[in-house]
N, C-alpha and C. Protein backbone atom coordinates (compact mmCIF):
# COMPACT_ATOMS: atom_id res chain seq x y z
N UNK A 1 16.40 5.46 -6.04
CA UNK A 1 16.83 4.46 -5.05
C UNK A 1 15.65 3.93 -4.25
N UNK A 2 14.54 4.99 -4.25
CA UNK A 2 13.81 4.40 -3.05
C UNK A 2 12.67 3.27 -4.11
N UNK A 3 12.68 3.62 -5.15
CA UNK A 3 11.76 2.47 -5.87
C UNK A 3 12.60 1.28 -5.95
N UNK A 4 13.34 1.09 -5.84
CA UNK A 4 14.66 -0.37 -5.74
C UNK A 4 14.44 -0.97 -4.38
N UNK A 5 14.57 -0.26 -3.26
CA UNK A 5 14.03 -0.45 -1.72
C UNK A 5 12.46 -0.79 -1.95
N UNK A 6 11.93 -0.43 -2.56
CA UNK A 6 10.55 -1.02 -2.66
C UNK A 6 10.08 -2.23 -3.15
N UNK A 7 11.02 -2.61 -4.34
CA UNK A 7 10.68 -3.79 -5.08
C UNK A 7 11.34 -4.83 -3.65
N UNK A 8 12.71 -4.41 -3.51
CA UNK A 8 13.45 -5.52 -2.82
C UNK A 8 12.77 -5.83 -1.28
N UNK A 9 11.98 -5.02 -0.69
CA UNK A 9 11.24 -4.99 0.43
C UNK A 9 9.88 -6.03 -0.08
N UNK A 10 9.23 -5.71 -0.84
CA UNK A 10 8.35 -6.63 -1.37
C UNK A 10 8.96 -8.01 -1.72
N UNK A 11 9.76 -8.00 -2.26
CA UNK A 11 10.65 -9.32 -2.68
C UNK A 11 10.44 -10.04 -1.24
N UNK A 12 11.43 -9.28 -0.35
CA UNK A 12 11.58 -10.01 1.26
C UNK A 12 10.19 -10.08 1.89
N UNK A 13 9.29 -9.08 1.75
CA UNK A 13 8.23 -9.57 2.62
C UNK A 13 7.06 -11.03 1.65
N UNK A 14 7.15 -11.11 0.55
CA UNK A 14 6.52 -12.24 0.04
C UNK A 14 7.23 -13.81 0.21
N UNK A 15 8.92 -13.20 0.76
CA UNK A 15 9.64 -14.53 0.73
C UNK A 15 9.50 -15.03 2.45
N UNK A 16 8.90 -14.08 2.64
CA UNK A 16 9.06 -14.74 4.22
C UNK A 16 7.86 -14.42 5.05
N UNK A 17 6.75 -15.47 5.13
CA UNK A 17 5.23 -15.30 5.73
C UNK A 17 5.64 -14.78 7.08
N UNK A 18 6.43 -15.04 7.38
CA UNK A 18 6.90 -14.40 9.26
C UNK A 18 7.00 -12.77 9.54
N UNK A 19 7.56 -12.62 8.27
CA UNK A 19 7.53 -10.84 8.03
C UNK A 19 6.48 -10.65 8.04
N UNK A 20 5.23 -11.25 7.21
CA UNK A 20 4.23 -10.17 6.98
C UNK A 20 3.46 -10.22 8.38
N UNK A 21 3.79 -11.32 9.72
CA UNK A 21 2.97 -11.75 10.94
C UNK A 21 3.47 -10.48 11.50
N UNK A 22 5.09 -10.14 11.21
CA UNK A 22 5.42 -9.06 12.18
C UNK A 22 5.61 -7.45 11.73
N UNK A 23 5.05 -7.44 10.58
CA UNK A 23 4.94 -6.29 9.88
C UNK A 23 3.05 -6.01 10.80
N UNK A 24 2.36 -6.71 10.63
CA UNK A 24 0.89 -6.73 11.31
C UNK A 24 0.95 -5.80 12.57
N UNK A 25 2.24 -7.22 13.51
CA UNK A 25 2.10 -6.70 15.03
C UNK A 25 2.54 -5.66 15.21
N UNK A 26 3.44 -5.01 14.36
CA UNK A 26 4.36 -3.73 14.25
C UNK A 26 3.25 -2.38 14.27
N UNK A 27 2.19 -2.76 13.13
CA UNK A 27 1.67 -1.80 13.17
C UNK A 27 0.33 -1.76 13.70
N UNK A 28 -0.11 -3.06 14.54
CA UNK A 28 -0.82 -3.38 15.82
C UNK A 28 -1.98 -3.80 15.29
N UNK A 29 -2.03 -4.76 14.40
CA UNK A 29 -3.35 -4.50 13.95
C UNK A 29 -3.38 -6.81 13.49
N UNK A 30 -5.10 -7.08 13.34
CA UNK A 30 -4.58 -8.66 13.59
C UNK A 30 -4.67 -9.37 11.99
N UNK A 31 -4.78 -10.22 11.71
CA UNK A 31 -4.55 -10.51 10.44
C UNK A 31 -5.73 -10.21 9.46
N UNK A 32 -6.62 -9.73 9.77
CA UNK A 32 -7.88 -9.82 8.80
C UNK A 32 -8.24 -8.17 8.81
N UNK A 33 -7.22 -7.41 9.55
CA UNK A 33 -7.39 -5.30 9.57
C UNK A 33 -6.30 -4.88 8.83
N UNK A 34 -6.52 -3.88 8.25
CA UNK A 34 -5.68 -3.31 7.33
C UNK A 34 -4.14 -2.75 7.85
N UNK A 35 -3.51 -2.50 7.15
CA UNK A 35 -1.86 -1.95 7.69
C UNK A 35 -1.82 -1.12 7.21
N UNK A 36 -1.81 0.20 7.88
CA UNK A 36 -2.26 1.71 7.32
C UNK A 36 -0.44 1.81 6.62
N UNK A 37 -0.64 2.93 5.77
CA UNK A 37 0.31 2.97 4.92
C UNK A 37 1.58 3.54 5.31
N UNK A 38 1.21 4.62 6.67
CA UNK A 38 2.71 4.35 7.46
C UNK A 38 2.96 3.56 8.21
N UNK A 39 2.60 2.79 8.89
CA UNK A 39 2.73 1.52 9.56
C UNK A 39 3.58 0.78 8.41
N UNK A 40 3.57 0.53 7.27
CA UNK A 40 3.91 -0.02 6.41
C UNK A 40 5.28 0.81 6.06
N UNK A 41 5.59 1.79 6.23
CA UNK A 41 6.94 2.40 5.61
C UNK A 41 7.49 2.57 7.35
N UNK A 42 6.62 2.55 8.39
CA UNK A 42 8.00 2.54 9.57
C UNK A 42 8.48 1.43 9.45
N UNK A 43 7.93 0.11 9.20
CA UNK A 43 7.98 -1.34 9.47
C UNK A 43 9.26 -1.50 8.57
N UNK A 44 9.15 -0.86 7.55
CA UNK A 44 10.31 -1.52 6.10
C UNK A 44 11.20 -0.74 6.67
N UNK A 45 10.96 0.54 7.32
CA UNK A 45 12.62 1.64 7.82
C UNK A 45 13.08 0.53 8.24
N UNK A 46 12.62 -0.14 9.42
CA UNK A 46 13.30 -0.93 10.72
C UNK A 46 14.09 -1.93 10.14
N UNK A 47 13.39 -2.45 8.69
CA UNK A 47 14.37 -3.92 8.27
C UNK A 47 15.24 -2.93 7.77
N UNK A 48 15.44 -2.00 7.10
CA UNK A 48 16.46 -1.42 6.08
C UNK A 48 15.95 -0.66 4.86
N UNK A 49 14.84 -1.13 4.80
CA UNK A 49 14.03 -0.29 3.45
C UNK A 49 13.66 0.97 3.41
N UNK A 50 14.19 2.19 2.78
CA UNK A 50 14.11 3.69 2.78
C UNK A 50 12.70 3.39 1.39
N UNK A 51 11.46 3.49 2.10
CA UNK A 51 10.71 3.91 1.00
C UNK A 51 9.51 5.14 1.32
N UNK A 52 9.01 5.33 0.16
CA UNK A 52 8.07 6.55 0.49
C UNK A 52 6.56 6.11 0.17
N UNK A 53 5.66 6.72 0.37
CA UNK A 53 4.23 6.40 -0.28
C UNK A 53 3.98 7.08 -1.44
N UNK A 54 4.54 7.61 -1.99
CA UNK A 54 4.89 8.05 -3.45
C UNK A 54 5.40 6.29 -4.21
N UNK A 55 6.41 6.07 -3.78
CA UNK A 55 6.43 4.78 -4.50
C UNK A 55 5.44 3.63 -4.51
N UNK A 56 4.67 3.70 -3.36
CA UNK A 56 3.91 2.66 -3.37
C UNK A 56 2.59 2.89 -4.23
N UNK A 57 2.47 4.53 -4.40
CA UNK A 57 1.34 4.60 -5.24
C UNK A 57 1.85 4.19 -6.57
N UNK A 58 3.03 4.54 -7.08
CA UNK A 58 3.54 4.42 -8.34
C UNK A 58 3.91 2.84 -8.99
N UNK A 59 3.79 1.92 -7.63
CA UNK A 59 4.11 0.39 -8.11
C UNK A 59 3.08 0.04 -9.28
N UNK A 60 1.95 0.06 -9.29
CA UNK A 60 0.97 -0.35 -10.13
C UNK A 60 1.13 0.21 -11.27
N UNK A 61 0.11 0.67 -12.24
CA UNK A 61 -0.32 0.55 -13.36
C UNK A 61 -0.78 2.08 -13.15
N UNK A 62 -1.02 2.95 -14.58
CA UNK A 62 -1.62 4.01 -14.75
C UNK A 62 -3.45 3.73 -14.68
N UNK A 63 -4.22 4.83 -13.86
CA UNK A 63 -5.36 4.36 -13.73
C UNK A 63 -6.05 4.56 -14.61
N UNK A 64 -7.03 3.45 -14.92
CA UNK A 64 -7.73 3.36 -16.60
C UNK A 64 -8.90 4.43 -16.02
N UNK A 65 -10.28 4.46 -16.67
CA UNK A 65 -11.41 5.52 -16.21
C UNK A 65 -12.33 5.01 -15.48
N UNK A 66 -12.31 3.32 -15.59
CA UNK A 66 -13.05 2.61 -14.31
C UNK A 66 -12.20 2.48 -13.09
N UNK A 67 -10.85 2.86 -12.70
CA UNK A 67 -10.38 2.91 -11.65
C UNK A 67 -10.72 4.41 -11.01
N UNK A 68 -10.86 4.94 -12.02
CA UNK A 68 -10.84 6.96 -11.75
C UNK A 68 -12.23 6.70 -10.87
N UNK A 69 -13.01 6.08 -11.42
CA UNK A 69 -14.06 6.25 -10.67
C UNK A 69 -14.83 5.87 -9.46
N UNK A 70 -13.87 4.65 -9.74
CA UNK A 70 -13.92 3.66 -8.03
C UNK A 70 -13.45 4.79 -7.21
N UNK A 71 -12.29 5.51 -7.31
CA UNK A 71 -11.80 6.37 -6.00
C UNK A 71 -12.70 7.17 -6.17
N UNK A 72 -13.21 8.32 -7.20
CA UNK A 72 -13.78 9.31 -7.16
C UNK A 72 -15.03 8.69 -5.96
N UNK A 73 -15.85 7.39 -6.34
CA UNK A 73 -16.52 7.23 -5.11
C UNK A 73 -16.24 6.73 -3.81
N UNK A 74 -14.94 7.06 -3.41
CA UNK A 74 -14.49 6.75 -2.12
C UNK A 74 -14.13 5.16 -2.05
N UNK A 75 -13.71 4.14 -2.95
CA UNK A 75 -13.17 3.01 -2.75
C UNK A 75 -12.13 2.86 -3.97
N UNK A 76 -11.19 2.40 -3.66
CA UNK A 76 -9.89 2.11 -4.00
C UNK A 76 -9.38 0.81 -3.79
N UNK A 77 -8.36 0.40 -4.77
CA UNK A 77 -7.74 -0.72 -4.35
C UNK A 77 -6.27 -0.71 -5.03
N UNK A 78 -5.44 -1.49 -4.12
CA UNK A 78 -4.00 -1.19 -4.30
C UNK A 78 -3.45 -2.57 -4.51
N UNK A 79 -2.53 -3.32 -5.13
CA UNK A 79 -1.89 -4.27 -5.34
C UNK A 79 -0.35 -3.96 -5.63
N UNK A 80 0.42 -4.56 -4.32
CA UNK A 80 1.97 -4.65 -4.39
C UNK A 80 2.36 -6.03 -4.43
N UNK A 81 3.18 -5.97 -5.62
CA UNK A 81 3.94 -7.31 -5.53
C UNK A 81 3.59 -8.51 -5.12
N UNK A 82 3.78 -9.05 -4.21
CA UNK A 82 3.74 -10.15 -3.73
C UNK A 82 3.09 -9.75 -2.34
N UNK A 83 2.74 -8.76 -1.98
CA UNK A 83 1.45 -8.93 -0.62
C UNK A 83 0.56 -9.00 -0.84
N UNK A 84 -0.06 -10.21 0.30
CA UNK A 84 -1.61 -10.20 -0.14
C UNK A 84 -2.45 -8.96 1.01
N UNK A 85 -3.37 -8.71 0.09
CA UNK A 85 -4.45 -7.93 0.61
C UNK A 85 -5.23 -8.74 1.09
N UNK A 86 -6.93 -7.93 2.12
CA UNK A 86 -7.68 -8.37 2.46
C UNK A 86 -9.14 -7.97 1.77
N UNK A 87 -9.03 -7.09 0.72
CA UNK A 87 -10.35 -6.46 0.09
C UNK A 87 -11.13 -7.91 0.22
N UNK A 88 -12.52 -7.86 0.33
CA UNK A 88 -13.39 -8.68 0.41
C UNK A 88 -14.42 -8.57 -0.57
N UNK A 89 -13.60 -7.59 -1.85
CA UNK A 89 -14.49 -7.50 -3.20
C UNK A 89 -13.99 -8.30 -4.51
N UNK A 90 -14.96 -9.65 -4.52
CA UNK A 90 -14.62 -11.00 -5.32
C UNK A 90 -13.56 -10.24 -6.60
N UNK A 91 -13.73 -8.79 -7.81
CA UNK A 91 -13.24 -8.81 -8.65
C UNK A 91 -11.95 -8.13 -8.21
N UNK A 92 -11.44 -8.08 -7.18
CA UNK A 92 -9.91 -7.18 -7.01
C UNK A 92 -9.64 -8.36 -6.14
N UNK A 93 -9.72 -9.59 -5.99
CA UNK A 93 -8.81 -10.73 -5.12
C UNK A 93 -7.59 -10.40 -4.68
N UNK A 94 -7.30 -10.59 -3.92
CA UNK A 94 -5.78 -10.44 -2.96
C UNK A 94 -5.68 -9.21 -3.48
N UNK A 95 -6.07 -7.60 -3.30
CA UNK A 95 -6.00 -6.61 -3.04
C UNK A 95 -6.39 -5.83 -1.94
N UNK A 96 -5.32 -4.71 -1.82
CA UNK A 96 -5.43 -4.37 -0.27
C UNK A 96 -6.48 -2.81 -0.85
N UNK A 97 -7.51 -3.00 0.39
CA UNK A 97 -8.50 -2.01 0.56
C UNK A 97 -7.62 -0.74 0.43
N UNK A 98 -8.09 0.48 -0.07
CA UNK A 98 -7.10 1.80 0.10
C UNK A 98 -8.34 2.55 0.68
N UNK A 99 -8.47 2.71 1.72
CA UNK A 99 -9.40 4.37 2.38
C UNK A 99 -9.50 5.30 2.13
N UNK A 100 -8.24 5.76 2.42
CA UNK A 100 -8.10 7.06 2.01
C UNK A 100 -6.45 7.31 1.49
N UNK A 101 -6.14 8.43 0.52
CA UNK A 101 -5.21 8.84 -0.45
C UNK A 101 -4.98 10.11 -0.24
N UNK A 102 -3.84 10.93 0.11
CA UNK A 102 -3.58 12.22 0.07
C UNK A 102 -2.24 11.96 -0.82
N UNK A 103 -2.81 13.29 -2.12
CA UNK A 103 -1.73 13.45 -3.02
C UNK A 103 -1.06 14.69 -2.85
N UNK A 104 -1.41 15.47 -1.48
CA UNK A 104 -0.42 16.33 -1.73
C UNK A 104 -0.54 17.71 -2.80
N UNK A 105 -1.65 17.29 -3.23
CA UNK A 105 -1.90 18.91 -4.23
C UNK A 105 -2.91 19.82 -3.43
N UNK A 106 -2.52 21.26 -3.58
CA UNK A 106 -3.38 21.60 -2.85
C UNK A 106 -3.34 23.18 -4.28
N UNK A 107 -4.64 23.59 -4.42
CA UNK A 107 -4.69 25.01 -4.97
C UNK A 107 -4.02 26.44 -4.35
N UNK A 108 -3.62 27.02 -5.22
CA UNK A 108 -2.80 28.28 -4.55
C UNK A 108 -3.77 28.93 -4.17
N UNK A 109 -3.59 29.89 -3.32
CA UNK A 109 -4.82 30.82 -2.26
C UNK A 109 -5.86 30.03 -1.95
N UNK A 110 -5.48 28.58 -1.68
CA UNK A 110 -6.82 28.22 -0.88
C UNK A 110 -8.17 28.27 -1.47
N UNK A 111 -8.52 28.72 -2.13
CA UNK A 111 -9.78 28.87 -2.42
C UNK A 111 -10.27 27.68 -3.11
């Protein structure tokens, strides 16, 4: 269900430039700074959209070995639907910068 809330949230925020002005102010930030990725899932609670950041990693594509390696060196890039990003790197156009990624795996005993 929550990947259906994701598409249809993207649907609504590409159909309506006013959303994405108040998805910004929501998560306080001005049009040319990034919208950290919960800022982005309180914003969609408020319209109605139950989504997770599990889905948003999963919208795209499986990563080829030149994407493996962009993150391995600390830059990333993410593309949903119909939002535009602000990356300012000519070959990922209208993609949104990704910082940082927690997947949530962690080794047993810590070590």
């Amino acid at each position: 269900m929550s990947e259906q809330n994701l598409k249809a949230f993207l649907s609504a925020l590409a159909a309506d430039p006013s959303m994405n002005a108040a998805l910004r102010a929501a998560a306080g930030v001005g049009a040319e700074d990034k919208v950290p990725v919960e800022a982005l899932i309180r914003f969609a609670a408020s319209k109605g959209f139950a989504i997770e950041a599990d889905d948003l990693m999963a919208t795209e594509r499986e990563l080829s070995d030149a994407d493996l390696e962009e993150v391995a060196g600390g830059v990333g890039y993410l593309r949903l639907g119909g939002v535009s990003g602000e990356t300012k790197d000519s070959s990922h156009g209208k993609w949104i910068d990704v910082l940082s990624l927690n997947t949530g795996v962690s080794k047993p005993g810590g070590g």
